[in-house]
C-alpha atoms as a PDB file:
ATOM      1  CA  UNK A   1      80.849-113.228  59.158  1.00  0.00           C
ATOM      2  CA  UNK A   2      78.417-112.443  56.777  1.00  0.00           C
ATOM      3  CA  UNK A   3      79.625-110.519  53.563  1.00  0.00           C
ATOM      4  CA  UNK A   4      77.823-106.735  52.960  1.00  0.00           C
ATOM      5  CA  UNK A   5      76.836-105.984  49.378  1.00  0.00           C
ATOM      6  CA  UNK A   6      78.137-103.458  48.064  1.00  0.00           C
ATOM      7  CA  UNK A   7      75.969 -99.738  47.901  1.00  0.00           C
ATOM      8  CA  UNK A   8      74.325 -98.826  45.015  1.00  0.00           C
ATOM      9  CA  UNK A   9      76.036 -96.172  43.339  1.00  0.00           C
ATOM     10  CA  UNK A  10      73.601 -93.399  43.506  1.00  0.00           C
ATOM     11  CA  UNK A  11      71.746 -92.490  40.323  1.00  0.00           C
ATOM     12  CA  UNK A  12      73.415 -89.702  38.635  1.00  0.00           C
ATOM     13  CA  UNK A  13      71.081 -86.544  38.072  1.00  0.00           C
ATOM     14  CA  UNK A  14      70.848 -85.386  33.979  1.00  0.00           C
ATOM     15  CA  UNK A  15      72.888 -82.668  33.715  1.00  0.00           C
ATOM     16  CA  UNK A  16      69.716 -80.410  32.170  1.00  0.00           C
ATOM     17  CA  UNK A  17      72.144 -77.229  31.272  1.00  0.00           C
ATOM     18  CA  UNK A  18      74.282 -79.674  29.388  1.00  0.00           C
ATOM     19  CA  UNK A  19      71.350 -81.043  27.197  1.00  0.00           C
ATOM     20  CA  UNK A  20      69.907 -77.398  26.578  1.00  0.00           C
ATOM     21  CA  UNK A  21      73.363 -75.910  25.403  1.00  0.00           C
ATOM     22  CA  UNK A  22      74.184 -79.548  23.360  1.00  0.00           C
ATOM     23  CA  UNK A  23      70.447 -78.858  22.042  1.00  0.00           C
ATOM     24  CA  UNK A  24      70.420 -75.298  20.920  1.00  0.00           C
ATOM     25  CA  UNK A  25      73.846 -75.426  19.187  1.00  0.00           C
ATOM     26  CA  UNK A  26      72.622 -78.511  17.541  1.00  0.00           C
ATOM     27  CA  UNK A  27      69.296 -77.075  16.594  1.00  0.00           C
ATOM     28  CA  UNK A  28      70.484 -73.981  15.582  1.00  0.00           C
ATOM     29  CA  UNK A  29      72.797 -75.711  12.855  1.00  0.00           C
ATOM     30  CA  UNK A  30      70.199 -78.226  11.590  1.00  0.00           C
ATOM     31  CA  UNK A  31      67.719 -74.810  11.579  1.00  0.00           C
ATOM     32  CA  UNK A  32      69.578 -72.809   9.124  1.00  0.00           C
ATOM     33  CA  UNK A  33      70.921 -75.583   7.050  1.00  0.00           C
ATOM     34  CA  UNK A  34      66.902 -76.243   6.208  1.00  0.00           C
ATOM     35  CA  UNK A  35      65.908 -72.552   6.045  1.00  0.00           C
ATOM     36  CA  UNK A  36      68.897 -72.148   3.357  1.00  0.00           C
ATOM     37  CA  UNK A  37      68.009 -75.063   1.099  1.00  0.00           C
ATOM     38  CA  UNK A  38      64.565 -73.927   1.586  1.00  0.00           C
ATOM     39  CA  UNK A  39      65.784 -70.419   0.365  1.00  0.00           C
ATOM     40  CA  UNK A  40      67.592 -71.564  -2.572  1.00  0.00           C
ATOM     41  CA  UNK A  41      65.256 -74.764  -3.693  1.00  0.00           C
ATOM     42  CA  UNK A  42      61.815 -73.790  -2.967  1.00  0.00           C
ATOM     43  CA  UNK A  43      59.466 -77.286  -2.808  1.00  0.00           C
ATOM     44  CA  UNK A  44      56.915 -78.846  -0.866  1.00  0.00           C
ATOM     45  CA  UNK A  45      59.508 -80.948   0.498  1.00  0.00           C
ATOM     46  CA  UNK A  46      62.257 -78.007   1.436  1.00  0.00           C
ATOM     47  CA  UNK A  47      58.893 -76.186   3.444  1.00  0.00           C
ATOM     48  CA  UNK A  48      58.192 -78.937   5.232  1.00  0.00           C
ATOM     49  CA  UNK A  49      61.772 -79.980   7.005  1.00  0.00           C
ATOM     50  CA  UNK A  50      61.936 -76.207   7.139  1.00  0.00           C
ATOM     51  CA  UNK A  51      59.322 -75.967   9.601  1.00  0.00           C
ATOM     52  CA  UNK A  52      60.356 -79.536  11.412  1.00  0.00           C
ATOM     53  CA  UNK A  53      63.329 -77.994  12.112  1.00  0.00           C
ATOM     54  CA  UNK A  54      62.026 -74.466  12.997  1.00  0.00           C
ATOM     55  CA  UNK A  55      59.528 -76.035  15.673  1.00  0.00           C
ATOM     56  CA  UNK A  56      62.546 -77.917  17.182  1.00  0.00           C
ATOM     57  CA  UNK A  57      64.205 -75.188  17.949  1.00  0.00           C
ATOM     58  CA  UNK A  58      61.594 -73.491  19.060  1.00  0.00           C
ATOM     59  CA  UNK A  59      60.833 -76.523  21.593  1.00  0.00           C
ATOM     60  CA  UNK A  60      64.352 -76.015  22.888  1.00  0.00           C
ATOM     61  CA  UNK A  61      63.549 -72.196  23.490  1.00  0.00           C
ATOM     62  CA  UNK A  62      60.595 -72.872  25.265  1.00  0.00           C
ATOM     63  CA  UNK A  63      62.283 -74.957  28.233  1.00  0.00           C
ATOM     64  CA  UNK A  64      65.230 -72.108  28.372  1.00  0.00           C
ATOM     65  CA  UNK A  65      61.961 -70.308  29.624  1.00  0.00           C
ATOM     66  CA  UNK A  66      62.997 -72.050  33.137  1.00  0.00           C
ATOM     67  CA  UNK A  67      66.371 -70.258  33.304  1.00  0.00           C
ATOM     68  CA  UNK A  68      66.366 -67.575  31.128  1.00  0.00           C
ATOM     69  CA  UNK A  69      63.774 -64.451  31.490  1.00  0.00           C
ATOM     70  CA  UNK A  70      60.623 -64.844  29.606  1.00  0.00           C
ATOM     71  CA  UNK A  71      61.309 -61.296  28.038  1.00  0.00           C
ATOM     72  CA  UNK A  72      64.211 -62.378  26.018  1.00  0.00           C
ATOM     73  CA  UNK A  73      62.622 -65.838  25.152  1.00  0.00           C
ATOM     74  CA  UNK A  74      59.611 -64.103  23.947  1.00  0.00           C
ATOM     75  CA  UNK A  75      62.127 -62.061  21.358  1.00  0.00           C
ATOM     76  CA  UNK A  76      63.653 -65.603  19.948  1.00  0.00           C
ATOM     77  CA  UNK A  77      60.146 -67.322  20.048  1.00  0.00           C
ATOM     78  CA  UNK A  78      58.596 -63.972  18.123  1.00  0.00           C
ATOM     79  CA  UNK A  79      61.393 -64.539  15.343  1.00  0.00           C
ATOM     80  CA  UNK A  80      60.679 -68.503  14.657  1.00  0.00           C
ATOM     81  CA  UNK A  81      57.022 -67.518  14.888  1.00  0.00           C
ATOM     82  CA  UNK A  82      57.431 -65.428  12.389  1.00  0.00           C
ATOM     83  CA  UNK A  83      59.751 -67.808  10.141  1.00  0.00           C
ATOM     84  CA  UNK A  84      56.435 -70.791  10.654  1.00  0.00           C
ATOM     85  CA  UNK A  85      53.966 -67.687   9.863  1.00  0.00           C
ATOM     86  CA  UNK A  86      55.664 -67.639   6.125  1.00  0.00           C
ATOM     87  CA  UNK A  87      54.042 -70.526   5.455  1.00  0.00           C
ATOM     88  CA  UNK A  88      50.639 -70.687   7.451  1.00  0.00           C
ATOM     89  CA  UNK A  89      48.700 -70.043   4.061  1.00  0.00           C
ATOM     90  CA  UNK A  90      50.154 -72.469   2.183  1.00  0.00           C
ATOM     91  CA  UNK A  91      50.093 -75.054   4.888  1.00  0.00           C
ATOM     92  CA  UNK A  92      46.420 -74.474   5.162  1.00  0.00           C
ATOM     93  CA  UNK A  93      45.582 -74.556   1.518  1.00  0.00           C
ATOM     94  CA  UNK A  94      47.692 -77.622   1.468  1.00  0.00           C
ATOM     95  CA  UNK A  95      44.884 -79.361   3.591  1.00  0.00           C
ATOM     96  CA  UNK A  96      42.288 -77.827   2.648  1.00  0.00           C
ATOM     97  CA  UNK A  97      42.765 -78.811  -1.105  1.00  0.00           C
ATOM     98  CA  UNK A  98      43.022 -83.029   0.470  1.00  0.00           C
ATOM     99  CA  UNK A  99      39.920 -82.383   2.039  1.00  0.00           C
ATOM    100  CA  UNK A 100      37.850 -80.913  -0.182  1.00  0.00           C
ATOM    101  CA  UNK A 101      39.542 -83.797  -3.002  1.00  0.00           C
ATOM    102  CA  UNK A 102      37.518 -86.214  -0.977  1.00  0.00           C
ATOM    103  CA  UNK A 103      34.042 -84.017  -1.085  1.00  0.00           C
ATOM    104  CA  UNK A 104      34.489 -83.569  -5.217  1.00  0.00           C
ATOM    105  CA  UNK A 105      31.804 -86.669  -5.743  1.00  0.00           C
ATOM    106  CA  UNK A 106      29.321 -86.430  -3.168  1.00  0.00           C
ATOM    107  CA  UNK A 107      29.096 -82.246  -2.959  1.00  0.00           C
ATOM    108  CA  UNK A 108      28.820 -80.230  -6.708  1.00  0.00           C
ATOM    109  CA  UNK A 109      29.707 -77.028  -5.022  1.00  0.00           C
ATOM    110  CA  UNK A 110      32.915 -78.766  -3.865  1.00  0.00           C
ATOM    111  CA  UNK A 111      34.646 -78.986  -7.485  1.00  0.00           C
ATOM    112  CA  UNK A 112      34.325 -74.929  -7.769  1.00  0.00           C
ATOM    113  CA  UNK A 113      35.560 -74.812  -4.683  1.00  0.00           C
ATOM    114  CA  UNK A 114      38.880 -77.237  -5.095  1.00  0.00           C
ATOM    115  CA  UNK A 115      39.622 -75.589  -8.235  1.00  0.00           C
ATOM    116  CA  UNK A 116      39.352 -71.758  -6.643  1.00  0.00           C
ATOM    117  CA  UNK A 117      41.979 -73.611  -3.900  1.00  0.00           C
ATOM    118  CA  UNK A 118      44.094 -74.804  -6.376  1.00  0.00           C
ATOM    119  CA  UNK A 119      44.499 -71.241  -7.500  1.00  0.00           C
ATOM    120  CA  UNK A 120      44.949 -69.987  -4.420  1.00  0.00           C
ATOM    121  CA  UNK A 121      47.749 -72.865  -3.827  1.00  0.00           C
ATOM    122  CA  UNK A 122      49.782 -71.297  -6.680  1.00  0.00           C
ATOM    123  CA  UNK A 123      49.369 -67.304  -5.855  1.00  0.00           C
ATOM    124  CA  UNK A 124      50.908 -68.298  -1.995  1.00  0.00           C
ATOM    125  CA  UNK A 125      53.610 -70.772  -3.281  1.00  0.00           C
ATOM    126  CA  UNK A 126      54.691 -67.889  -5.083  1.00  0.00           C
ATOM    127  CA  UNK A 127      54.165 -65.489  -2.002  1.00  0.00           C
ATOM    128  CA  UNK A 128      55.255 -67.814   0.367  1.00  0.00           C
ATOM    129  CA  UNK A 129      58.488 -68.719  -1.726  1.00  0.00           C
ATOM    130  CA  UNK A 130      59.268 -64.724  -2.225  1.00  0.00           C
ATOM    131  CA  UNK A 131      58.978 -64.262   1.669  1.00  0.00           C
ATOM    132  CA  UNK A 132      61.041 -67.330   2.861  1.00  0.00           C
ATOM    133  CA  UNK A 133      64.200 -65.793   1.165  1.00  0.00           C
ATOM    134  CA  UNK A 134      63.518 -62.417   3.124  1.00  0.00           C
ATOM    135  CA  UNK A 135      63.699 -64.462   6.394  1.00  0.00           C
ATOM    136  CA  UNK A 136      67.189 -63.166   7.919  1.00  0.00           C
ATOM    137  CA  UNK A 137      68.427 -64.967  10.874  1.00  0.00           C
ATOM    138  CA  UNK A 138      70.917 -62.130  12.000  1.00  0.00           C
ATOM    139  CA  UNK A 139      68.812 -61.096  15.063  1.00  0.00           C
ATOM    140  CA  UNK A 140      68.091 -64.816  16.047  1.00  0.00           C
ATOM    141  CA  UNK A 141      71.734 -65.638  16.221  1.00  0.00           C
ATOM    142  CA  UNK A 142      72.401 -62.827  18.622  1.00  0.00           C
ATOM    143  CA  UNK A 143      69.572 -64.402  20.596  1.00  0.00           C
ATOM    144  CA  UNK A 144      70.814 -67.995  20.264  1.00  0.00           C
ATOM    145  CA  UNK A 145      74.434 -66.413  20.972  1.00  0.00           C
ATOM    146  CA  UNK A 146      73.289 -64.819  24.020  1.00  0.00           C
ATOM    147  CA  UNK A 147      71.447 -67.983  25.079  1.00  0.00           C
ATOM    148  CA  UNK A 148      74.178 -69.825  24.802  1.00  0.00           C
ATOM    149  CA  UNK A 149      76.365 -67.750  27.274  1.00  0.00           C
ATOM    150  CA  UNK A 150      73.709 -67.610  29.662  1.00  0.00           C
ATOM    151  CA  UNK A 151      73.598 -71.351  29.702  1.00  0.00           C
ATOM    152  CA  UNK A 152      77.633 -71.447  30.122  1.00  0.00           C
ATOM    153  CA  UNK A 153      77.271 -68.997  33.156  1.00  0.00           C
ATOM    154  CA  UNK A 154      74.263 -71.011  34.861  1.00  0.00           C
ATOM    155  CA  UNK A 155      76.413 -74.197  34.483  1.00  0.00           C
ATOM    156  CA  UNK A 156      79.343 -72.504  36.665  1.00  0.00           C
ATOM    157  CA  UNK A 157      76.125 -71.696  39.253  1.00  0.00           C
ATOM    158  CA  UNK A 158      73.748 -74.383  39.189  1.00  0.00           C
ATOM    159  CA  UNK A 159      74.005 -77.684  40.687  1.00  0.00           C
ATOM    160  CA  UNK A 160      71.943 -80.258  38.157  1.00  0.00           C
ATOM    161  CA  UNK A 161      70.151 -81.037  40.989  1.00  0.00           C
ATOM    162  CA  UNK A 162      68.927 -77.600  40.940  1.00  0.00           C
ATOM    163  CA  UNK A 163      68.590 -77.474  37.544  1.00  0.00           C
ATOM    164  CA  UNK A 164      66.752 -80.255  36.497  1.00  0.00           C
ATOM    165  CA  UNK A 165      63.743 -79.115  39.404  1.00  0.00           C
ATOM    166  CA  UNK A 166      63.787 -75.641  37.768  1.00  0.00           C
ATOM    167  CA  UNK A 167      63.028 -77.783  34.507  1.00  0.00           C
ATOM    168  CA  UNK A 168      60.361 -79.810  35.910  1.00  0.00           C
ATOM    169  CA  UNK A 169      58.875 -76.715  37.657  1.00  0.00           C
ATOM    170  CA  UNK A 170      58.345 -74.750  33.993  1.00  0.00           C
ATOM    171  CA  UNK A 171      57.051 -78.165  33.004  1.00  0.00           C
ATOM    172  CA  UNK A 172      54.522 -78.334  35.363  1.00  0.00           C
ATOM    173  CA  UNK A 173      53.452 -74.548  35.134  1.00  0.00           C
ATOM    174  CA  UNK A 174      52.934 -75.370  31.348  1.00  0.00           C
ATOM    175  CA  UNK A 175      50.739 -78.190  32.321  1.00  0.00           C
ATOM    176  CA  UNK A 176      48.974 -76.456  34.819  1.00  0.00           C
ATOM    177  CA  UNK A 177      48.028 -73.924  32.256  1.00  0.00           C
ATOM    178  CA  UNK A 178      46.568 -76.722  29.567  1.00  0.00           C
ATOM    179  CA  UNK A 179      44.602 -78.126  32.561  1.00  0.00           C
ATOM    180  CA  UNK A 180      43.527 -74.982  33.609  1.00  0.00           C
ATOM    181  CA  UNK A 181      41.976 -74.015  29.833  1.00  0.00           C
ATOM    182  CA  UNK A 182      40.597 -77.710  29.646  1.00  0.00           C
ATOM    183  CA  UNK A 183      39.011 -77.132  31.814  1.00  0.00           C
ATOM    184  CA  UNK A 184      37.006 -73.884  30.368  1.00  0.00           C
ATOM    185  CA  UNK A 185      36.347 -75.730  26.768  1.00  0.00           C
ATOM    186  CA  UNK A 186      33.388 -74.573  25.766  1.00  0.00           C
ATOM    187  CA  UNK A 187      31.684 -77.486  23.288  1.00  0.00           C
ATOM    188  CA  UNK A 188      30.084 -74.565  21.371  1.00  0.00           C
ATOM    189  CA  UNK A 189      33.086 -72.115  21.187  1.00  0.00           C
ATOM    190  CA  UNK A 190      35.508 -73.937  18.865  1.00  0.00           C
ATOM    191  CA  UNK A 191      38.191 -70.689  20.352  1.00  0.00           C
ATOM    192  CA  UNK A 192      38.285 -72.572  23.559  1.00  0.00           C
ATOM    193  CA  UNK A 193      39.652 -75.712  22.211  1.00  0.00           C
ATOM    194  CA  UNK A 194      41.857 -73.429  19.564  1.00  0.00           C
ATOM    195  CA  UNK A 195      43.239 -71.497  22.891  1.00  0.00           C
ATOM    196  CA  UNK A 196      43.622 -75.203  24.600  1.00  0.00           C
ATOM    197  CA  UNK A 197      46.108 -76.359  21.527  1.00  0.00           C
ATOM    198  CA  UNK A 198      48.042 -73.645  21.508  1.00  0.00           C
ATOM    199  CA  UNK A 199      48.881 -74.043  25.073  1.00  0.00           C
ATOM    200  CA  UNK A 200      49.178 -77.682  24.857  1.00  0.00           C
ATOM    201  CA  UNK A 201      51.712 -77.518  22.289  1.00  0.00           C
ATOM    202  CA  UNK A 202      53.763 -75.527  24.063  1.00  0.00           C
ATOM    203  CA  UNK A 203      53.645 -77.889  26.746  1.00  0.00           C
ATOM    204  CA  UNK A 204      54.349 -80.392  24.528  1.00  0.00           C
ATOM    205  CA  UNK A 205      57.790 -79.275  22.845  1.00  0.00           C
ATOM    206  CA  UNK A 206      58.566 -78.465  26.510  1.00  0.00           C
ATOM    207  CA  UNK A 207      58.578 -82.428  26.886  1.00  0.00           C
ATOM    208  CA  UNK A 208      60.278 -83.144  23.464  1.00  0.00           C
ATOM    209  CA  UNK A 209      62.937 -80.881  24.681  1.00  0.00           C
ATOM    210  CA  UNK A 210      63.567 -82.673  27.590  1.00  0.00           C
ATOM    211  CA  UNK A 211      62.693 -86.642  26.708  1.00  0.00           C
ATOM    212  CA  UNK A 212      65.506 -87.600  26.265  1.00  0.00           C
ATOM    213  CA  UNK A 213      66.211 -87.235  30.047  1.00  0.00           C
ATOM    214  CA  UNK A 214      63.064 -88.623  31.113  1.00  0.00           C
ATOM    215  CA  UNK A 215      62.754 -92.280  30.749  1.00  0.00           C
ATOM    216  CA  UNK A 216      59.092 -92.535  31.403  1.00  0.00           C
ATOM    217  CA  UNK A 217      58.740 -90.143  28.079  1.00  0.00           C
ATOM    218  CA  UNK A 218      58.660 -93.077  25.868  1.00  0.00           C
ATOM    219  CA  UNK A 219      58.191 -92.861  22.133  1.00  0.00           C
ATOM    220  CA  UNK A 220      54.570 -94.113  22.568  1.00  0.00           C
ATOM    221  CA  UNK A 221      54.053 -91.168  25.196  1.00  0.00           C
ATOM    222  CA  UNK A 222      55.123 -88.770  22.585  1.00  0.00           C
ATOM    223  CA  UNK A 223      52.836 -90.308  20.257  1.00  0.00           C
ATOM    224  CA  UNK A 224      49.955 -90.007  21.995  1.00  0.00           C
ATOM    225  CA  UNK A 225      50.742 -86.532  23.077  1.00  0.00           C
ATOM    226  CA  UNK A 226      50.819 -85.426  19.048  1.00  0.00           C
ATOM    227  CA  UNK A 227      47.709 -87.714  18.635  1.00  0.00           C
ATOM    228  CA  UNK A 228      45.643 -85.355  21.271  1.00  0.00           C
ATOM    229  CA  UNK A 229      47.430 -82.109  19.390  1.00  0.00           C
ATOM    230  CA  UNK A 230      46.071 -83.389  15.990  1.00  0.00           C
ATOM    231  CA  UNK A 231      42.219 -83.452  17.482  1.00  0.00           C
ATOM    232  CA  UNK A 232      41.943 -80.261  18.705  1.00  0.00           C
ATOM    233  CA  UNK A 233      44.160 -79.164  15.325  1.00  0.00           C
ATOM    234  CA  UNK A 234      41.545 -81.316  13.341  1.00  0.00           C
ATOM    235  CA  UNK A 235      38.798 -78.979  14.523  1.00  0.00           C
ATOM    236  CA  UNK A 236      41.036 -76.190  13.661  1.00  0.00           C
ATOM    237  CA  UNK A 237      41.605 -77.416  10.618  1.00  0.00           C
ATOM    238  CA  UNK A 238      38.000 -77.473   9.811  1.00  0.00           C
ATOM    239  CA  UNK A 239      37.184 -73.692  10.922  1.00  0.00           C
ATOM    240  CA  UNK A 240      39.889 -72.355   8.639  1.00  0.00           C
ATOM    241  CA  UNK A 241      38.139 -74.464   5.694  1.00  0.00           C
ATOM    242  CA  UNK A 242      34.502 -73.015   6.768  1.00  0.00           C
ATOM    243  CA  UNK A 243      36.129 -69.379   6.314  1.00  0.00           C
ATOM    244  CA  UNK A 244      37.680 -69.947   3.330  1.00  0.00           C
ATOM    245  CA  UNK A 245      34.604 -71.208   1.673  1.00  0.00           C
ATOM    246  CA  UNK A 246      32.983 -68.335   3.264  1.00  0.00           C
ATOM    247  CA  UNK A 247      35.475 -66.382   0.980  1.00  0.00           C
ATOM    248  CA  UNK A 248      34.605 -68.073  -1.998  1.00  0.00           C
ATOM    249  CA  UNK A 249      31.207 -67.567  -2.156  1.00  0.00           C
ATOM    250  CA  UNK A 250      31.544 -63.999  -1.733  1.00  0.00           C
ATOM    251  CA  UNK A 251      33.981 -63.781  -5.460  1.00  0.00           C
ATOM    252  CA  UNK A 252      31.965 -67.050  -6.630  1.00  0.00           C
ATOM    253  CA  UNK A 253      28.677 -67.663  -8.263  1.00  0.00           C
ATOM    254  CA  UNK A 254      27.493 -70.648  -7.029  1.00  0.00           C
ATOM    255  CA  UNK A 255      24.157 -72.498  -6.553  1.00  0.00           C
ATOM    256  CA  UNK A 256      22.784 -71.055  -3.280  1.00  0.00           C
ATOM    257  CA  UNK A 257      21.202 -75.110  -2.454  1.00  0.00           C
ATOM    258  CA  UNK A 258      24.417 -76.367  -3.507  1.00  0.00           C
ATOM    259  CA  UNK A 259      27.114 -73.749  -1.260  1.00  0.00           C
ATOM    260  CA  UNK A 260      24.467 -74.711   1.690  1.00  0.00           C
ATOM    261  CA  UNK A 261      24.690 -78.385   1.537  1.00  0.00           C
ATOM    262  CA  UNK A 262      28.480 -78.430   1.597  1.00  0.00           C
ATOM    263  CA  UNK A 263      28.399 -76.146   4.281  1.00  0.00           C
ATOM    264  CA  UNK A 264      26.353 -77.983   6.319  1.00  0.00           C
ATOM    265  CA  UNK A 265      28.506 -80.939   5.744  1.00  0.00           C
ATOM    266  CA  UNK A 266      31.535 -79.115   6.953  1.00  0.00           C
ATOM    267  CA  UNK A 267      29.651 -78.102   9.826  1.00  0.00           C
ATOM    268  CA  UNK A 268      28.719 -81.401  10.945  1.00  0.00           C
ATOM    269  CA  UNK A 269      32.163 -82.587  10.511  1.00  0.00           C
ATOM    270  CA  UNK A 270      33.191 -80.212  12.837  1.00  0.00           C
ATOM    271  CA  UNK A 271      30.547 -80.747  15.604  1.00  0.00           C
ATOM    272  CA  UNK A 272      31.914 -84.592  15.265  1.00  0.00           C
ATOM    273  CA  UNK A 273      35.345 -83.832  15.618  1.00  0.00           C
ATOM    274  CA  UNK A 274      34.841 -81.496  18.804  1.00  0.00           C
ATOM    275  CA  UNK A 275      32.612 -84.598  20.082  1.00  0.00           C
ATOM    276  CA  UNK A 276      35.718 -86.900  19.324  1.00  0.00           C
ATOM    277  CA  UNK A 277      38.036 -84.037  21.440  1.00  0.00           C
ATOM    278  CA  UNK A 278      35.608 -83.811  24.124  1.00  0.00           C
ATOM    279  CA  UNK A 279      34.953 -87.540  24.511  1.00  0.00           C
ATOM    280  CA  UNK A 280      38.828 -87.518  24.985  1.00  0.00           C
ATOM    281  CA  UNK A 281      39.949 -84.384  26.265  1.00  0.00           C
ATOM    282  CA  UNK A 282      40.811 -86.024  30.082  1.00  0.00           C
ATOM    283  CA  UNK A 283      43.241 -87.929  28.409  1.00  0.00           C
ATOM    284  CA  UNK A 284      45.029 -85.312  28.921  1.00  0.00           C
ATOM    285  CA  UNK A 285      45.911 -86.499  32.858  1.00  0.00           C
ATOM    286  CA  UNK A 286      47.756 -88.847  31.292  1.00  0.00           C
ATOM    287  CA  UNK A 287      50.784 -86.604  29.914  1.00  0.00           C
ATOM    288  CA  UNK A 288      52.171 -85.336  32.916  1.00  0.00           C
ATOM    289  CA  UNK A 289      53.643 -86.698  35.472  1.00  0.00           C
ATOM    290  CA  UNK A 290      54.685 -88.812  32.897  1.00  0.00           C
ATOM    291  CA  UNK A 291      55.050 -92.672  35.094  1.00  0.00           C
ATOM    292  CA  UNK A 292      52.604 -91.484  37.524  1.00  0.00           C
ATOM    293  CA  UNK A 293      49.478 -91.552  38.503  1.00  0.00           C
ATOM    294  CA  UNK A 294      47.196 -89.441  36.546  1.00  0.00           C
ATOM    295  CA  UNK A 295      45.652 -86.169  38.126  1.00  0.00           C
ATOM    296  CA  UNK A 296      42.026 -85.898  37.986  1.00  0.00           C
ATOM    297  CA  UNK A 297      40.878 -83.438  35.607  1.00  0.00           C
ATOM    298  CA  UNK A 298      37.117 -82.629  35.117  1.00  0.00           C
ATOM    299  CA  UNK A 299      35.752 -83.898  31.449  1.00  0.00           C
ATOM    300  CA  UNK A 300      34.614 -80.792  29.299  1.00  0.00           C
ATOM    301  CA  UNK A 301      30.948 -80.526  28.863  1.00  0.00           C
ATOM    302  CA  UNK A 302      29.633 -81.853  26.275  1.00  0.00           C
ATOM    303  CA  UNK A 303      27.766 -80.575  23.109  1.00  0.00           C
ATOM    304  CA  UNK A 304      24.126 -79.523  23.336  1.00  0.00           C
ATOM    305  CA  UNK A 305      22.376 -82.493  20.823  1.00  0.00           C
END
């Protein structure tokens, strides 16, 4: 008589509620440990884990999306907006000053220009450190506190089963939406591609979220998900630099051949960089189903030569 294996026990499905509550109690902690230092010792260095830790959180709010109502999400995601808006300026004059560094010996109107940056660095680290310490998180906690006992309920309610396909479903409705405005890049409308990131980012902490549970997430997925954010936020990069020098030659006097060749070299910089995007934007078929097959998606026109 011929022995019989033994069944496979049958995989055991994530327990998704688990991982969200586990996540937003941990991410809530690590949040306001970083906002406080950053409160109290006001650096370069404090800013930056502050807003590391403010986007993780906010990546574990965005896949509560798929169990809690989008009305109350949009009141938690509105606050930690509002925390990462404190230091938008800085963060942009931050790059801006690197980039222009590299222009100071090929462009003359670039040294005006660094130095005017440099000034502007100092008036919004002083601005940016007075408005960090009026950040309260009273109004977040009753969020996070409410999120938390909505999580405890569903658990009670929800088989994982059920729960890890309402995951996967808000996943794919976020990817359907990047696809979708992909799909209506416009090479000569830089607002398309803008309007593309913002969506794809969303998508993105979505997936961060949730990796941990998805073994075909691996690290170099997640890599090359932030590598296809940084192109499109290269361009982006590049448009808030062309207004700000746009700012600085209205309060600066500076030689009209001069402004116009640096200019036109940030310009053309930014035409390459949307040709680099569009060159790569189908990548994007790549990221979801992560393991699978990837969906066809139709490549972006490209830019008129």
């Amino acid at each position: 008589m011929r022995a019989t294996r033994p069944a496979k026990p049958a995989t055991k499905m994530p327990d998704v509620l688990k991982h969200l509550g586990d996540s937003l109690d941990t991410q809530w902690r690590r949040y306001r440990k970083r906002l406080k230092r950053c409160q109290t010792r006001f650096s370069e260095k404090a800013v930056h884990e502050s807003r590391v830790e403010t986007r993780r959180l906010l990546a574990t709010v965005e896949l509560l999306g798929a169990f809690i109502p989008e009305k109350r999400i949009d009141k938690a995601r509105a606050e930690l907006k509002n925390h990462l808006d404190t230091f938008d300026q800085l963060r942009d004059t931050h790059v801006q000053l690197v980039y222009v560094g590299h222009l100071v010996g090929s462009f003359s109107a670039a040294r005006p220009f660094r130095d005017w940056l440099g000034k502007r660095e100092k008036k919004f680290t002083e601005k940016a450190g007075k408005n960090v310490k009026g950040v309260k998180t009273r109004r977040l906690a009753r969020y996070v506190a409410s999120f938390d006992r909505e999580i405890r309920r569903l658990r009670k309610h929800t088989t994982p089963e059920r729960a890890f396909e309402m995951a996967q479903q808000a996943m794919n409705r976020a990817f359907a939406r990047v696809a979708q405005l992909c799909r209506r890049v416009k090479a000569d409308d830089s607002d398309t591609i803008h309007r593309t990131r913002i969506a794809f980012k969303r998508f993105r902490y979505m997936v961060d979220a949730m990796s941990s549970l998805l073994p075909a997430v691996t690290d170099e997925h997640r890599r090359a998900m932030r590598g296809y954010q940084s192109m499109m936020g290269d361009i982006q990069d590049v448009e808030v630099l062309l207004g700000a020098f746009a700012k600085f030659l209205r309060k600066k006097e500076v030689n009209p051949a001069a402004a116009k060749k640096l200019r036109d070299e940030l310009r053309r910089r930014r035409q390459w960089l949307i040709r680099v995007y569009l060159g790569a934007a189908d990548r994007l078929r790549h990221f979801w189903p992560p393991g699978q097959a990837p969906v066809e998606l139709p490549k972006p026109p490209a830019p008129a030569s």
